[in-house]
N, C-alpha and C. Protein backbone atom coordinates (compact mmCIF):
# COMPACT_ATOMS: atom_id res chain seq x y z
N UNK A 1 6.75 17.69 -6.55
CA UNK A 1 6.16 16.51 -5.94
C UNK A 1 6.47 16.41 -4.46
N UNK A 2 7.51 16.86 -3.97
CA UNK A 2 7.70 17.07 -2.96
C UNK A 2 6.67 17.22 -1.73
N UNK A 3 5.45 18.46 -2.30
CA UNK A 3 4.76 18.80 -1.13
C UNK A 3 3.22 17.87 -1.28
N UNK A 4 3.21 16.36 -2.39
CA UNK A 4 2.11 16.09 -2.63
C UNK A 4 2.02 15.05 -1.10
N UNK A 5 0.90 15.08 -0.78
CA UNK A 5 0.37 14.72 0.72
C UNK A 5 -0.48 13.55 0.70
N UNK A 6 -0.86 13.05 -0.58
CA UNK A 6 -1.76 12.16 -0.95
C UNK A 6 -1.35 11.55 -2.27
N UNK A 7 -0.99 9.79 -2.28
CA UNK A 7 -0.93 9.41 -3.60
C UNK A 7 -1.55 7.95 -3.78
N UNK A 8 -2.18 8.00 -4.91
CA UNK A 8 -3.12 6.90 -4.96
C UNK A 8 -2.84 6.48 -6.12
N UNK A 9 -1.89 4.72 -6.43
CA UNK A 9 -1.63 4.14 -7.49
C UNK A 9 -2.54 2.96 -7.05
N UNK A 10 -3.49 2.65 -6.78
CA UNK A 10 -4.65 1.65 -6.86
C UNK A 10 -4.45 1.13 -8.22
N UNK A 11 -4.92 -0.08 -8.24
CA UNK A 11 -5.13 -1.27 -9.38
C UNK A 11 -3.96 -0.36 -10.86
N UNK A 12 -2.90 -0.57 -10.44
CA UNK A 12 -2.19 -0.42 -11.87
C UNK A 12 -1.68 -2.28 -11.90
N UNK A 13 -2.02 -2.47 -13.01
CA UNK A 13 -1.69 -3.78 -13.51
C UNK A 13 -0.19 -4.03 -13.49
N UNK A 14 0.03 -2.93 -14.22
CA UNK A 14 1.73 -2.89 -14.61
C UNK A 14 2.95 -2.73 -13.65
N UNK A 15 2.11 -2.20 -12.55
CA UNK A 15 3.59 -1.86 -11.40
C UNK A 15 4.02 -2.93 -10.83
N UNK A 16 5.21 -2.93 -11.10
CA UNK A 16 6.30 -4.10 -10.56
C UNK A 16 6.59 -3.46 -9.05
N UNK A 17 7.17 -2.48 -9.19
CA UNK A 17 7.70 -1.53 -7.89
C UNK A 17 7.75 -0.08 -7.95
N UNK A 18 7.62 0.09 -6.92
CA UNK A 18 7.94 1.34 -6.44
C UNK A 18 9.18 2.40 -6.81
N UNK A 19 9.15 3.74 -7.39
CA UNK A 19 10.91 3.72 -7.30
C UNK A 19 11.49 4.61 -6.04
N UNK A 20 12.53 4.11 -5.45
CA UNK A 20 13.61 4.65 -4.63
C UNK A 20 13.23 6.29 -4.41
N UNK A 21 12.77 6.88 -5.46
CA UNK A 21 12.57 8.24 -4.71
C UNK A 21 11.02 8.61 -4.41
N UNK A 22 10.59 7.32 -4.47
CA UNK A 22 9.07 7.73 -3.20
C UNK A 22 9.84 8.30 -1.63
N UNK A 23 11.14 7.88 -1.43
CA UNK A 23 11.28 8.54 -0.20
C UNK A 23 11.28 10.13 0.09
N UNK A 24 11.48 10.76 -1.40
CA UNK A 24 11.33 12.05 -1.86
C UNK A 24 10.26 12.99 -1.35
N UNK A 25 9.19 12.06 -1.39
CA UNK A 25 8.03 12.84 -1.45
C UNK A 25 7.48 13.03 0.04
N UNK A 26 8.55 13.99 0.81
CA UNK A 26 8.49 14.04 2.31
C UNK A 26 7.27 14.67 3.05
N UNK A 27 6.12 15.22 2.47
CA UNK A 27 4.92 15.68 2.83
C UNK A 27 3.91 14.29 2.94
N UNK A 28 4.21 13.02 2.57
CA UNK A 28 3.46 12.00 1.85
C UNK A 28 2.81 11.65 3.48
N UNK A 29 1.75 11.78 3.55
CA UNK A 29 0.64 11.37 4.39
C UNK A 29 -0.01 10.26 4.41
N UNK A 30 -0.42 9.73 2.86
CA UNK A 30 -1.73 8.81 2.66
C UNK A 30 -0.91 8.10 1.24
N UNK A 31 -0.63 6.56 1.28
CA UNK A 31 -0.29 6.34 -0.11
C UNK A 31 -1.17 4.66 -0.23
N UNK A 32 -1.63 4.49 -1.50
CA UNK A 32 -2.60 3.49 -1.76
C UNK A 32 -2.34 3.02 -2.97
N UNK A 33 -1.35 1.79 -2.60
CA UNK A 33 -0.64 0.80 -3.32
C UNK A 33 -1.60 -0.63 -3.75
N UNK A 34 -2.69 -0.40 -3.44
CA UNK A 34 -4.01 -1.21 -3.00
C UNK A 34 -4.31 -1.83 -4.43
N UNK A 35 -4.73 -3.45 -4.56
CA UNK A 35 -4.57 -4.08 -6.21
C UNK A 35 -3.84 -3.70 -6.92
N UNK A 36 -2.50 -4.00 -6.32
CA UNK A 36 -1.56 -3.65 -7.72
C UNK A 36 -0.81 -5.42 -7.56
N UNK A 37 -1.55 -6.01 -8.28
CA UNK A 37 -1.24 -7.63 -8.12
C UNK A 37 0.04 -7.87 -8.42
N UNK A 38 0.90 -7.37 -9.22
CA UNK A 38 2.01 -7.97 -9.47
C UNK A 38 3.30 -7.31 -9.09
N UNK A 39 2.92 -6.01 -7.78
CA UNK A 39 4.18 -5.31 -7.09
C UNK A 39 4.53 -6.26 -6.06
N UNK A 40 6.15 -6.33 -6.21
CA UNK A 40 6.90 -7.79 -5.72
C UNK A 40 7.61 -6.92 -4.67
N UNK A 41 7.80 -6.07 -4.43
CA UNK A 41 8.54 -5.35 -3.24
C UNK A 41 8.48 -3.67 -3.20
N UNK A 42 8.91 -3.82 -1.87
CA UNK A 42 8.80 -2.02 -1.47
C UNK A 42 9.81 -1.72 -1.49
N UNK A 43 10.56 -0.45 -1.77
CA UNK A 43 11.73 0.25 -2.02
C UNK A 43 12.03 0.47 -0.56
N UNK A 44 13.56 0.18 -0.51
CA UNK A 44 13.90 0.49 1.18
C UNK A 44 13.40 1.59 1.51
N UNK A 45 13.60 2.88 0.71
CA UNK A 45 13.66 4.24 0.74
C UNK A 45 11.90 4.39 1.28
N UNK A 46 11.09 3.64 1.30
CA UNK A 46 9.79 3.61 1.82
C UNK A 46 10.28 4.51 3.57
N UNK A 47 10.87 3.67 4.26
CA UNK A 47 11.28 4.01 5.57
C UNK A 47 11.71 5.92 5.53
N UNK A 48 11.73 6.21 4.54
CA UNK A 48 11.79 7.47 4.46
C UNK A 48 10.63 8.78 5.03
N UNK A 49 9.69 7.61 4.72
CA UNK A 49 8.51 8.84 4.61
C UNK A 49 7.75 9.35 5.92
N UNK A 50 8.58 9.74 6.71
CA UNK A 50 8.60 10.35 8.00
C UNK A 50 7.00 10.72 8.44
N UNK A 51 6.54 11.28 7.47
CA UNK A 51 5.01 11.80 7.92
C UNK A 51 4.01 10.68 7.62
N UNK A 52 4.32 9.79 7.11
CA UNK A 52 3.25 8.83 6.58
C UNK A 52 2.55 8.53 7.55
N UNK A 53 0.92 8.50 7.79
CA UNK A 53 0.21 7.93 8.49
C UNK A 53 -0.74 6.87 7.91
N UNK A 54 -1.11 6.44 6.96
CA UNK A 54 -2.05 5.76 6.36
C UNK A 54 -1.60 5.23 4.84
N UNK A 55 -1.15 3.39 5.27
CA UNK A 55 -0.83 2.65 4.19
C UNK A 55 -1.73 1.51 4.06
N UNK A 56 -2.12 2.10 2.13
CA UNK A 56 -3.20 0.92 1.95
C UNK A 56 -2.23 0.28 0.91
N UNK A 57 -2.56 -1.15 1.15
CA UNK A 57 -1.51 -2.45 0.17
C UNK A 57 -2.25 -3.55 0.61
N UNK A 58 -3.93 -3.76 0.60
CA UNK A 58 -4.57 -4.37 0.19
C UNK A 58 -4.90 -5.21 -1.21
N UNK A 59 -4.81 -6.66 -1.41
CA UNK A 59 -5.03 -7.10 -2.44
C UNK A 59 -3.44 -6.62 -3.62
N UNK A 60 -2.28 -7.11 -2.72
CA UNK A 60 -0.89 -6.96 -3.45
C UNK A 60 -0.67 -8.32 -3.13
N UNK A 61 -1.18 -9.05 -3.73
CA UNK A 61 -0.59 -10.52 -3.76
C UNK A 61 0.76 -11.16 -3.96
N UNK A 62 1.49 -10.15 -4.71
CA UNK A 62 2.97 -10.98 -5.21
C UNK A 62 3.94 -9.86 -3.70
N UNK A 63 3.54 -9.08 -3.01
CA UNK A 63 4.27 -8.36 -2.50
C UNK A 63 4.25 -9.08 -0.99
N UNK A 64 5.44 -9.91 -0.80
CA UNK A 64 5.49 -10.98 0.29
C UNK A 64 6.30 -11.04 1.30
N UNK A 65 7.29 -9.72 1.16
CA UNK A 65 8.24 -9.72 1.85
C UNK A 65 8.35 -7.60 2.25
N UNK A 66 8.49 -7.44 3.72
CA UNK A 66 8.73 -5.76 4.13
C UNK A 66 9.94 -6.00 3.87
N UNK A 67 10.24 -4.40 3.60
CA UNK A 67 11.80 -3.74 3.99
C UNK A 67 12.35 -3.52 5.21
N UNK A 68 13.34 -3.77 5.70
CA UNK A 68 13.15 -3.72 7.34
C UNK A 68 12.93 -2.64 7.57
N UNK A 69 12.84 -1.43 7.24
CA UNK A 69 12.96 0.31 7.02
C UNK A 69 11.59 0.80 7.16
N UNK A 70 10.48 -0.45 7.23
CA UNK A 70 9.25 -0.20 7.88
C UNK A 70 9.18 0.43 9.01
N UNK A 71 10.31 -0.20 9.63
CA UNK A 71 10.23 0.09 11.22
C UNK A 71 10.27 1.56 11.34
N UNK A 72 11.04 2.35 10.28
CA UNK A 72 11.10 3.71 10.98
C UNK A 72 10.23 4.65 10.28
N UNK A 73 8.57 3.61 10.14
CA UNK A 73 7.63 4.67 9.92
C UNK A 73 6.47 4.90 11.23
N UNK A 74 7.71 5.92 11.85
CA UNK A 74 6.90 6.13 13.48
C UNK A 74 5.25 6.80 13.15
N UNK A 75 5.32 7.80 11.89
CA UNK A 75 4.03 8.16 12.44
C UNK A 75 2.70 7.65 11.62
N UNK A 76 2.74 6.24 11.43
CA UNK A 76 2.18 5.34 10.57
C UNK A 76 0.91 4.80 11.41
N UNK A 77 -0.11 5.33 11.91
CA UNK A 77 -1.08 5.01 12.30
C UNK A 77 -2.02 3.75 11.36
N UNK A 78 -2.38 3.58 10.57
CA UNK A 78 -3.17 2.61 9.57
C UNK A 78 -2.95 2.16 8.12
N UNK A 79 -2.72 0.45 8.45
CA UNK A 79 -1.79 -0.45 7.45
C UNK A 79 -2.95 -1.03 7.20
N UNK A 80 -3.25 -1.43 5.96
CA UNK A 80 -4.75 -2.21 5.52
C UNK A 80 -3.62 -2.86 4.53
N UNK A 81 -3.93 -4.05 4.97
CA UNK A 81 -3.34 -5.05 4.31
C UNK A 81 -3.44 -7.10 3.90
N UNK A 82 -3.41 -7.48 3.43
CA UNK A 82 -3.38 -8.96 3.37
C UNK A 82 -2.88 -9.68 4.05
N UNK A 83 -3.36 -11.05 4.64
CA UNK A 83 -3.36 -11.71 6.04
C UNK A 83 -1.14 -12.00 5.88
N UNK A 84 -0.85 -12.48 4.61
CA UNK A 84 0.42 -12.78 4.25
C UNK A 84 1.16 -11.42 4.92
N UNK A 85 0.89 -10.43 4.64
CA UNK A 85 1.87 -9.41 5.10
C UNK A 85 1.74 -9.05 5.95
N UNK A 86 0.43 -8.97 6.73
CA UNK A 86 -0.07 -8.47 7.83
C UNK A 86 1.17 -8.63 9.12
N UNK A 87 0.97 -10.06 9.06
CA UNK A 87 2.06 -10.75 9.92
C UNK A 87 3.51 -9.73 10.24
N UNK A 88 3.77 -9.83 9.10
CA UNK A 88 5.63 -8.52 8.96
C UNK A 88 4.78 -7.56 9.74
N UNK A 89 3.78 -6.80 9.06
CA UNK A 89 3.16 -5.22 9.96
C UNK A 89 3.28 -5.57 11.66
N UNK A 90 2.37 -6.51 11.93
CA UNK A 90 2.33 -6.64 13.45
C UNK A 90 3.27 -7.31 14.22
N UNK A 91 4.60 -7.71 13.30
CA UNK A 91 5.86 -7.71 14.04
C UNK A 91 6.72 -5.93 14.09
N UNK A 92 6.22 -5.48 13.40
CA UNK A 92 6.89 -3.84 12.77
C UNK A 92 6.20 -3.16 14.52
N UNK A 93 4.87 -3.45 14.25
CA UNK A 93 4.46 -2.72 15.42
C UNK A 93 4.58 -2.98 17.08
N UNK A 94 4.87 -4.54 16.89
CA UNK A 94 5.51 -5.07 18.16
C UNK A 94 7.10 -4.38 18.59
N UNK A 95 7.56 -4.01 17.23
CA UNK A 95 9.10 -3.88 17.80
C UNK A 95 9.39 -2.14 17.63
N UNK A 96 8.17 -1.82 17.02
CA UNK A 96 8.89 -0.06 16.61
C UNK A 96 8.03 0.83 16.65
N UNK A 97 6.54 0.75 16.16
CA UNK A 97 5.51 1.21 15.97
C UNK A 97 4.63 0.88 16.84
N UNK A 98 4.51 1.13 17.81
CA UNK A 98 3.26 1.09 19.18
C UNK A 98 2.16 1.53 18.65
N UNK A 99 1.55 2.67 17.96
CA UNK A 99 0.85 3.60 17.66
C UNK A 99 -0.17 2.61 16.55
N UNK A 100 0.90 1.68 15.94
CA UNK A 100 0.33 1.42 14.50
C UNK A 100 -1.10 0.78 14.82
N UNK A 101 -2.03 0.79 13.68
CA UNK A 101 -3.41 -0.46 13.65
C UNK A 101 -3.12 -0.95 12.35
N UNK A 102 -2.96 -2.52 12.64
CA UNK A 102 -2.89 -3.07 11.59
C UNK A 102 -3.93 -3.72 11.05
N UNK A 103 -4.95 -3.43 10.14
CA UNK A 103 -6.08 -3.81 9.22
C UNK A 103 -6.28 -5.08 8.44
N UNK A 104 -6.24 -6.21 8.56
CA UNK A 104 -5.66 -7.08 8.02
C UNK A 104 -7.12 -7.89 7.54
N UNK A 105 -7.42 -7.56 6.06
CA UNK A 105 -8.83 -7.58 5.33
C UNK A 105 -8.50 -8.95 4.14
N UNK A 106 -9.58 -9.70 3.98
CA UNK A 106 -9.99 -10.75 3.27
C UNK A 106 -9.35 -10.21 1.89
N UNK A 107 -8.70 -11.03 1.02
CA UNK A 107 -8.12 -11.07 -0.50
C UNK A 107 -9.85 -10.91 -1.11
N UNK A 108 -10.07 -10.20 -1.53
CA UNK A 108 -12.11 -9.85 -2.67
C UNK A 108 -11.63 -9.67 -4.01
N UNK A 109 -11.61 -10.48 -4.88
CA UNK A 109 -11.18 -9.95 -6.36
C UNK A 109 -12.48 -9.81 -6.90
N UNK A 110 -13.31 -8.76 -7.61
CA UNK A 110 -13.90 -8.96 -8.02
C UNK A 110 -14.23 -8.32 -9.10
N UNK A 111 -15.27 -9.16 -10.19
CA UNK A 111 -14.86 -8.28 -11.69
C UNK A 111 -16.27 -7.91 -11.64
N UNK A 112 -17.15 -7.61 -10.89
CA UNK A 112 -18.30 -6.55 -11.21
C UNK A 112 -18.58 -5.36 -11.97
N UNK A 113 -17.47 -5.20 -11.90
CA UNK A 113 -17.23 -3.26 -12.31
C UNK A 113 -17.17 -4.29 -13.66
N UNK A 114 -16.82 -4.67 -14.58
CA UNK A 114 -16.97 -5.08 -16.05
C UNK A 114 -18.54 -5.11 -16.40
N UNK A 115 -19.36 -5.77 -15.88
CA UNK A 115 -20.87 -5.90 -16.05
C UNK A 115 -21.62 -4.48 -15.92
N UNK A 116 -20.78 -3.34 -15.13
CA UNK A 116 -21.75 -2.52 -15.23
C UNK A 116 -21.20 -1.59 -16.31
N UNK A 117 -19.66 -1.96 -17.20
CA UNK A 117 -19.18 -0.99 -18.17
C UNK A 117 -19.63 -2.02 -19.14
N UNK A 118 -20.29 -3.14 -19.34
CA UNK A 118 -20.61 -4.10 -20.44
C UNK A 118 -22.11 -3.80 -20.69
N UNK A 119 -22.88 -3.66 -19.31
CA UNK A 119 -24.27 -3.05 -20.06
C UNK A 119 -24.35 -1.30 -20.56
N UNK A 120 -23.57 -0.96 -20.10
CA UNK A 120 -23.32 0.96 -20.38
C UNK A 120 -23.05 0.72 -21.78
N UNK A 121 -22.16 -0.13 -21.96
CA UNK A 121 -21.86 0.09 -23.87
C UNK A 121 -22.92 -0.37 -24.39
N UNK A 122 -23.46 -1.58 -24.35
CA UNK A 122 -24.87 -2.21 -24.91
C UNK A 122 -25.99 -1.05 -25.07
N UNK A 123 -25.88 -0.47 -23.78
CA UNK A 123 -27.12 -0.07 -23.62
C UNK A 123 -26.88 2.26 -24.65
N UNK A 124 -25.60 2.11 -25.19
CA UNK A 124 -25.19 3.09 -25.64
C UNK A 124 -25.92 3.29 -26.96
């Protein structure tokens, strides 16, 4: 896992958190934490991930509070995130991260995707 460069836990219902050895995964480029409604915090060990350039944590509603260990994700170019957290990001980038763009996109819940797996079965 080490050399994986891309990880995408989008809409898991179940994730509470992150564990401590995401800092492990030192190739990690791109990670997309994006609708996972009920992850309540980031593992300090986040500040680990030296190469990271692109964090999505869009639509993480219970996740309300950074690790201060944000700060030492220098090569973190693009944070897409909720207006609540946004705030922490563009203090991160005021004090550590010059480079960063912080993305800061409308909460959209939406259950569409059910209507088009509700007529697929009907229509089976």
């Amino acid at each position: 896992m080490s050399n994986l460069s891309m990880l995408r836990l989008s809409a898991l219902p179940c994730l509470e958190q992150l564990p401590a050895s995401i800092g492990k995964v030192e190739q990690l480029e791109y990670l997309d934490i994006s609708l996972c409604e009920i992850l309540t915090e980031l593992p300090k060990e986040i500040g680990e991930l030296e190469r990271l350039k692109e964090l999505d944590m869009r639509e993480c509603s219970s996740l309300t509070r950074l690790p201060s260990t944000v700060c030492e994700l220098h090569s973190l170019k693009l944070d897409t995130c909720d207006e609540t957290i946004g705030k922490q990001w563009l203090r991160a980038k005021n004090t550590s991260i010059p480079e960063l763009s912080v993305q800061i996109v409308e909460a959209h819940f939406s259950l569409d995707w059910l209507d088009i797996y509700f007529f697929s079965y009907l229509s089976s």
